[in-house]
Protein backbone atom coordinates (compact mmCIF):
# COMPACT_ATOMS: atom_id res chain seq x y z
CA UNK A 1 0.00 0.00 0.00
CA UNK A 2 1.30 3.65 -0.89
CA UNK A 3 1.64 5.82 1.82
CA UNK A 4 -0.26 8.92 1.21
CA UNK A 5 1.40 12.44 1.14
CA UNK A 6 1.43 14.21 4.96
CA UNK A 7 -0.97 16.59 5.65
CA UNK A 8 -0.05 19.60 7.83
CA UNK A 9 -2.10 20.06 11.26
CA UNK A 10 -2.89 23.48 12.67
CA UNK A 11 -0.35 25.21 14.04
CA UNK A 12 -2.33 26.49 16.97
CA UNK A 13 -2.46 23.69 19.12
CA UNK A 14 -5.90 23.10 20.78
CA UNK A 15 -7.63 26.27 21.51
CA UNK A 16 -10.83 25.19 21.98
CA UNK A 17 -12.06 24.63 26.05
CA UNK A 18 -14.30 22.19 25.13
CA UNK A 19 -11.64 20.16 22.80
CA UNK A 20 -9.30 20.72 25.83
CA UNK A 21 -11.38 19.33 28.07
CA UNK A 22 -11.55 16.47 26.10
CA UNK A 23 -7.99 16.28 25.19
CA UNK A 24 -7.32 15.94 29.19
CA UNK A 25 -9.39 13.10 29.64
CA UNK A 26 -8.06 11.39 26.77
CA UNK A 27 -4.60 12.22 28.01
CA UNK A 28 -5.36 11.20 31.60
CA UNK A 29 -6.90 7.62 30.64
CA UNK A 30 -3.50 7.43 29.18
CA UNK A 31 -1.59 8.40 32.23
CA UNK A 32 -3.82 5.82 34.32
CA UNK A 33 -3.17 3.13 32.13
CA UNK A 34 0.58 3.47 31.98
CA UNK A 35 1.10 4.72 28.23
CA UNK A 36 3.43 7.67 28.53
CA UNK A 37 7.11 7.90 27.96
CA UNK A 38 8.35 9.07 31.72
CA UNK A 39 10.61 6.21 31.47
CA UNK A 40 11.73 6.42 28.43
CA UNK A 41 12.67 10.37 28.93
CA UNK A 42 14.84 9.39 32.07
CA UNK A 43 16.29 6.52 30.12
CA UNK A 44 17.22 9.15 27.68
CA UNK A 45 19.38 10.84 30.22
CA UNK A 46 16.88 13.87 31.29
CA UNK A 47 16.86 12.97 35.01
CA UNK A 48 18.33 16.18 36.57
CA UNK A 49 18.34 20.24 37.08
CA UNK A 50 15.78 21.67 35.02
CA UNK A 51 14.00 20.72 31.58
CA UNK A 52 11.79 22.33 29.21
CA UNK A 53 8.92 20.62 27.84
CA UNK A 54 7.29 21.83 24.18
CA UNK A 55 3.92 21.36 24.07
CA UNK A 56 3.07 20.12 27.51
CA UNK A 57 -1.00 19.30 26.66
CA UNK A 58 -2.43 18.91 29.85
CA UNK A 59 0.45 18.34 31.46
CA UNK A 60 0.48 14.50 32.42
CA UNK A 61 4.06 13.64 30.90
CA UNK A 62 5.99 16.29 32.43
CA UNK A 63 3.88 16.38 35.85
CA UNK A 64 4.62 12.59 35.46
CA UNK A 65 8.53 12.91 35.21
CA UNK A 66 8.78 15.61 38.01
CA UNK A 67 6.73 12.54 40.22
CA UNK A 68 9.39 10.38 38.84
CA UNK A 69 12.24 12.87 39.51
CA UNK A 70 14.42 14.33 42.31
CA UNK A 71 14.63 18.18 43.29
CA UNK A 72 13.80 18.81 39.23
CA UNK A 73 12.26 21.89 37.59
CA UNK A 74 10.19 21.78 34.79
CA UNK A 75 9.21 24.80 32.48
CA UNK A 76 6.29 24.27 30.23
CA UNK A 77 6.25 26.62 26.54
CA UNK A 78 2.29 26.27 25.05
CA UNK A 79 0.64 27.45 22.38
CA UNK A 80 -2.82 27.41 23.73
CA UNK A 81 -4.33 30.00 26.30
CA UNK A 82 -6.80 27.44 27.31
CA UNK A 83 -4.24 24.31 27.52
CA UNK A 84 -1.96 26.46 29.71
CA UNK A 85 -5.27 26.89 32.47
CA UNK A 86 -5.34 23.32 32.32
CA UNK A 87 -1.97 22.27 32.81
CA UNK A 88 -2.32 25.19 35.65
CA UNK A 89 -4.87 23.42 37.21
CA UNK A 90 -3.09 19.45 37.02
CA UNK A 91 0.07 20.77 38.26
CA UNK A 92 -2.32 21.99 41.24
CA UNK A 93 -3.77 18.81 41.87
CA UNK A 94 0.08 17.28 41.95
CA UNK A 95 0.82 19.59 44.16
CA UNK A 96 3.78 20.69 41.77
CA UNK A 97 3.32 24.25 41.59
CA UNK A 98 6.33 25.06 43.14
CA UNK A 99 8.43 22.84 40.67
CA UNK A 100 6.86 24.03 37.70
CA UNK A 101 5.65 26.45 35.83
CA UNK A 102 4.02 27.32 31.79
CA UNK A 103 4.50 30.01 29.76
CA UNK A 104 2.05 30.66 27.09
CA UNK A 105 4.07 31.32 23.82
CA UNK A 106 5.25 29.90 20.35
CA UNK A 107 8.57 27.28 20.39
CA UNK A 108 9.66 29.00 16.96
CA UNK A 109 11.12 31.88 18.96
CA UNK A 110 10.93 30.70 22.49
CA UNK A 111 11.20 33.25 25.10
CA UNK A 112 14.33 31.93 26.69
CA UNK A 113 18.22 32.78 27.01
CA UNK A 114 20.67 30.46 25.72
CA UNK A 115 21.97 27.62 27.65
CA UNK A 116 19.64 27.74 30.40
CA UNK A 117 18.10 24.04 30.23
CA UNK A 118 19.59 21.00 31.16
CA UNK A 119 16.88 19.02 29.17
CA UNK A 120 13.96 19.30 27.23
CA UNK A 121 11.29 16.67 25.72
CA UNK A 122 8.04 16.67 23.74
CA UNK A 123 5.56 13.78 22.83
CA UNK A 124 3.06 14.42 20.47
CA UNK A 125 3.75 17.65 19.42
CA UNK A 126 5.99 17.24 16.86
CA UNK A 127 3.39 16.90 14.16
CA UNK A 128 2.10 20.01 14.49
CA UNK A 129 5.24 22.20 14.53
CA UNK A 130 4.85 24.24 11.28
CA UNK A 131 8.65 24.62 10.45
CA UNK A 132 10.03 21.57 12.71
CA UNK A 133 14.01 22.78 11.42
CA UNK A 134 13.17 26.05 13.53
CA UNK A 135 11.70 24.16 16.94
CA UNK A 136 14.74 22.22 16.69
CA UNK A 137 17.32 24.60 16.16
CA UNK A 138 15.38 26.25 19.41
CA UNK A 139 15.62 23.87 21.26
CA UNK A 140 19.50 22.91 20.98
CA UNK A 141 19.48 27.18 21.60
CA UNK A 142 17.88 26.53 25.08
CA UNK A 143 19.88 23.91 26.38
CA UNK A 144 23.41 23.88 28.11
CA UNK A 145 26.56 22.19 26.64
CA UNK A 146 25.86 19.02 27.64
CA UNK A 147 22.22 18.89 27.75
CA UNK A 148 19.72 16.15 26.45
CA UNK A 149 16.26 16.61 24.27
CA UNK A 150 14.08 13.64 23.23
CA UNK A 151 10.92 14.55 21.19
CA UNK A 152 8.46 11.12 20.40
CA UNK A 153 5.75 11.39 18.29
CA UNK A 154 3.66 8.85 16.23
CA UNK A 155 4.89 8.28 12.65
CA UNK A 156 2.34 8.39 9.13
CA UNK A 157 3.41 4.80 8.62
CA UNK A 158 1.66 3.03 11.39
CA UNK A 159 0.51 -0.56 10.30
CA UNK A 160 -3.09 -0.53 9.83
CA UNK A 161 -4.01 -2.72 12.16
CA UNK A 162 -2.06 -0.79 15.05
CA UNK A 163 -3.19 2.33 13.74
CA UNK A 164 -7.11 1.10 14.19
CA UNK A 165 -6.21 -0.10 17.47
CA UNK A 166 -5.05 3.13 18.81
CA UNK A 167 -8.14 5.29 17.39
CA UNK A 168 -10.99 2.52 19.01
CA UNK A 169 -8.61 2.86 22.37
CA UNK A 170 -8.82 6.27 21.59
CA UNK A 171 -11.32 7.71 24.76
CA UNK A 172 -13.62 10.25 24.93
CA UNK A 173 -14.64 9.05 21.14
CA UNK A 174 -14.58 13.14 20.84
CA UNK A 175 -11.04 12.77 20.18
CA UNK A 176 -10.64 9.94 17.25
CA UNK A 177 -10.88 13.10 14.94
CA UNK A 178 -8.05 15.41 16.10
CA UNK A 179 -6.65 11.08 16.28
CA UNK A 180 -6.97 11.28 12.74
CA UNK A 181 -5.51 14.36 11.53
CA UNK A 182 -2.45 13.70 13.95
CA UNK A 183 -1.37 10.69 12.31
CA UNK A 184 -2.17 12.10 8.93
CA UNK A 185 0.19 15.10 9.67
CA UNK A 186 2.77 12.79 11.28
CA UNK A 187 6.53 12.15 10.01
CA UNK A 188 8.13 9.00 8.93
CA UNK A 189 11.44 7.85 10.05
CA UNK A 190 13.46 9.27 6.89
CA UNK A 191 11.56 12.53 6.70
CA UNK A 192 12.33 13.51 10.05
CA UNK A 193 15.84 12.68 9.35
CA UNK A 194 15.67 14.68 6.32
CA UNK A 195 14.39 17.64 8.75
CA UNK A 196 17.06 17.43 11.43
CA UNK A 197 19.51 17.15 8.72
CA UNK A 198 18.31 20.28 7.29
CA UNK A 199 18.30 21.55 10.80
CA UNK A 200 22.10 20.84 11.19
CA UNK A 201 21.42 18.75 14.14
CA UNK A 202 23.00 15.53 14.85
CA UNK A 203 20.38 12.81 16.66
CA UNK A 204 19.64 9.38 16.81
CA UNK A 205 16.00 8.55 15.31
CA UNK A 206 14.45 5.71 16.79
CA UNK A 207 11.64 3.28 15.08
CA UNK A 208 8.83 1.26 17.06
CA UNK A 209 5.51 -0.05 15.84
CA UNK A 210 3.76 3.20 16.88
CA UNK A 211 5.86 5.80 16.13
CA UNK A 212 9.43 7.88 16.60
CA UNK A 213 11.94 8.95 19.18
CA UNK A 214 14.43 11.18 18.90
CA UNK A 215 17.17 11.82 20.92
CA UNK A 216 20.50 14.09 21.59
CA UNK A 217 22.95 15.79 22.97
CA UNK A 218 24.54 19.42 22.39
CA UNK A 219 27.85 18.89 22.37
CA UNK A 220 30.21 20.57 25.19
């Protein structure tokens, strides 16, 4: 079968309360059933200081790596207005408001000095990143000599089978839209490779069934 052409998501995140809302239960079902990439993220490395997450959703992942985490810091760059009251209002119920916080802004010209980050890691934004060379090339900006990123996404060339899985798992059935689009707008393994190389950043990309990590270091 011929794997269609990607089609670009919006490049506003989720604005919508109502899609948010739903985006956090969908997010949190995933939390309580053990499918986020906490462990993989400290596998990776990011396990110390401080670390920036892009695109933080409603917050699970990184809330979930602080948990997971000793005297860490986490700052959260998002898109959305609405997303950033929610991930407000999680890191509240963690009782991680003095470990984190989210800043409401674009990660194509983040807000940030250099150098300041010892980490920084993303799931499930990548696909929406309208010029992923200049998120990238942010990112490595942000962090300290030394300092690790790891960015997971899905990839467009999902088997089938998996990929049906994943939308009927997908809950509230709200979501199996914006479930959709995601994986239509996702990257396979050599066009993100084609993107970091055009990036001038040197990482290791990573295939599984279900999608892509990526991972790095900025060099001392």
């Amino acid at each position: 079968m011929m794997l269609k052409e990607r089609v670009p998501e919006t490049n506003e995140g989720i604005q919508d309360g109502l899609t948010v809302d739903h985006f956090d239960v969908f997010q949190r079902s995933m939390r309580d059933r053990g499918i986020m990439e906490t462990k993989d993220i400290i596998k990776s490395g990011i396990n110390r200081g401080e670390a920036l997450e892009v695109g933080p959703g409603p917050g699970y992942l990184g809330l979930e790596w602080l948990k997971a985490t000793w005297d860490t810091q986490l700052t959260g760059i998002e898109i959305s207005p609405n997303m950033v009251k929610m991930e407000m209002k999680n890191a509240e119920e963690y009782r991680f408001l003095d470990r984190v916080k989210y800043i409401q802004g674009n990660a194509m010209e983040m807000p940030f000095e250099d150098g300041i980050f010892d980490g920084a890691f993303t799931n499930g934004s990548l696909h929406e990143w309208e010029y992923p060379e200049r998120v990238f090339a942010e990112i490595f900006r942000v962090l300290k000599p030394g300092g690790r990123f790891f960015v997971s996404d899905m990839k467009r060339n999902v088997s089938p089978l998996l990929a049906g899985i994943m939308r009927l798992t997908a809950k509230p059935r709200a979501i199996r839209p914006g479930f959709d689009s995601s994986l239509a707008a996702a990257y396979t393994r050599t066009e993100m490779e084609d993107v970091l190389r055009k990036a001038g950043i040197k990482a290791d990309v990573d295939e599984n069934p279900f999608g892509l990590n990526i991972t790095g270091i900025k060099a001392e």
